[in-house]
Protein backbone atom coordinates (compact mmCIF):
# COMPACT_ATOMS: atom_id res chain seq x y z
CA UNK A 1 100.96 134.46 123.81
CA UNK A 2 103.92 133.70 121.19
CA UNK A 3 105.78 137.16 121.36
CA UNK A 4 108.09 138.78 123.84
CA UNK A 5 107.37 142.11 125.87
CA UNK A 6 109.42 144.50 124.69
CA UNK A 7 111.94 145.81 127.18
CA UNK A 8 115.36 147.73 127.92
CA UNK A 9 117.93 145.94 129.53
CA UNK A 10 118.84 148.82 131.53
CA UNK A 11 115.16 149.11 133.43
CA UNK A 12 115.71 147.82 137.45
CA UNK A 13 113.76 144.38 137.23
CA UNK A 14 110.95 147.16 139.22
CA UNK A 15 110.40 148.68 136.27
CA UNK A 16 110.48 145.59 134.04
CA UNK A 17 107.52 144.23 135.80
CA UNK A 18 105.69 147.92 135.88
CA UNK A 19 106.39 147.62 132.25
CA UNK A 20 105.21 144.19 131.05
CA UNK A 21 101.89 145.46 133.68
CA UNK A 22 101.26 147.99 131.21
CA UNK A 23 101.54 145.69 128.27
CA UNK A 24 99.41 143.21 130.08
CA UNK A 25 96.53 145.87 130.69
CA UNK A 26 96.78 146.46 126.99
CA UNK A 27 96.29 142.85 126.10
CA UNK A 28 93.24 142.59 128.73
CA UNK A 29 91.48 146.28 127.08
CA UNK A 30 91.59 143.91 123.67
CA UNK A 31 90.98 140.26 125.10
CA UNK A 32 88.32 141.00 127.89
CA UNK A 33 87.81 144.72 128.63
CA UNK A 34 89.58 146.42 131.33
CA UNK A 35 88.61 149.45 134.28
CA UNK A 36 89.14 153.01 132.24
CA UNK A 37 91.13 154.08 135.57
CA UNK A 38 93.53 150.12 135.67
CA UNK A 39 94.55 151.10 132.35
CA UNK A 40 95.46 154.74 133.10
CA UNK A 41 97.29 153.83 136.46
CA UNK A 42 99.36 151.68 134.45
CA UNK A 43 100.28 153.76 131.73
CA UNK A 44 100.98 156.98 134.38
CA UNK A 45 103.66 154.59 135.50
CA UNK A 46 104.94 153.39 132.29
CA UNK A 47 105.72 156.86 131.71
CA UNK A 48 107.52 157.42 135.02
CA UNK A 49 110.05 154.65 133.33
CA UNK A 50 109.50 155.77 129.62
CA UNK A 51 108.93 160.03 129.12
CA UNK A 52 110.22 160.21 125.95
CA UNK A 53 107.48 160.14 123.37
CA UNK A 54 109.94 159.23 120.76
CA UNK A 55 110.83 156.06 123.31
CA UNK A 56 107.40 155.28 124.33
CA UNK A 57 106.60 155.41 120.05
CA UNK A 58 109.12 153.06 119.59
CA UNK A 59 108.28 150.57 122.62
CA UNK A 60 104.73 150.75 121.99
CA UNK A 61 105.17 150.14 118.33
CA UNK A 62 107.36 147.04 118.59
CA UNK A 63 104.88 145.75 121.37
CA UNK A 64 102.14 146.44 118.48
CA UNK A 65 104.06 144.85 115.84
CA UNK A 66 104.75 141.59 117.92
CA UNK A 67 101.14 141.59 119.64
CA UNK A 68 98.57 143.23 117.00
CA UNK A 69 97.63 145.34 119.65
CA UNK A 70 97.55 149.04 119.90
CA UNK A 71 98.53 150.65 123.10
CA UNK A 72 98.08 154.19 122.02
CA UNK A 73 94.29 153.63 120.57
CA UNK A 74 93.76 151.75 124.15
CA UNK A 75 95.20 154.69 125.75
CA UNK A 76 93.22 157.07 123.72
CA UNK A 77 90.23 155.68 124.09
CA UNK A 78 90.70 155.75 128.09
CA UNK A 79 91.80 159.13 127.92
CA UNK A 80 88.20 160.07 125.83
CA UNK A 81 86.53 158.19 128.68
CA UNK A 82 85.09 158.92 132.07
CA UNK A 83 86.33 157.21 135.48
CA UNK A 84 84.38 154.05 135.80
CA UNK A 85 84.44 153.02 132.08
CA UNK A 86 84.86 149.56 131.11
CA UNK A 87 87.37 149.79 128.13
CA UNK A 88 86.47 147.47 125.35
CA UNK A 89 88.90 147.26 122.23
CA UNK A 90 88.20 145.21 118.87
């Protein structure tokens, strides 16, 4: 990994980690496949600390942008899916 989570200053160190947890289930959905409900439980939290769309857009595209991975096609794809899925992205 050559790139740097993308975070706000601002977040208690809490939410830092709940953050970069979320980033890290995105990166495991691409590298290795992850549980459909993992994924979700970290993404329910990331939006406890992020509720703006507009933010979550702009965090999720700079983590895209660094990483080459897409956390709103993960999260779509777990949202399409049933409890129990494996989530798989290419």
């Amino acid at each position: 990994m050559e790139y740097q989570y993308p975070i706000d200053y601002h977040w208690s160190t809490d939410e830092i980690v709940d953050v970069i947890a979320f980033f890290e289930s995105i990166e495991k959905a691409y590298e290795q496949g992850i549980d459909r409900d993992a994924v979700m439980r970290a993404y329910r939290r990331f939006k406890e600390i992020v509720p703006s769309k507009a933010e979550e857009k702009t965090i999720c595209g700079e983590f895209e942008e660094m990483s080459g991975y897409s956390s709103y096609q993960t999260i779509k794809k777990a949202k399409n899916s049933v409890s129990g899925d494996r989530i798989k992205m290419k």
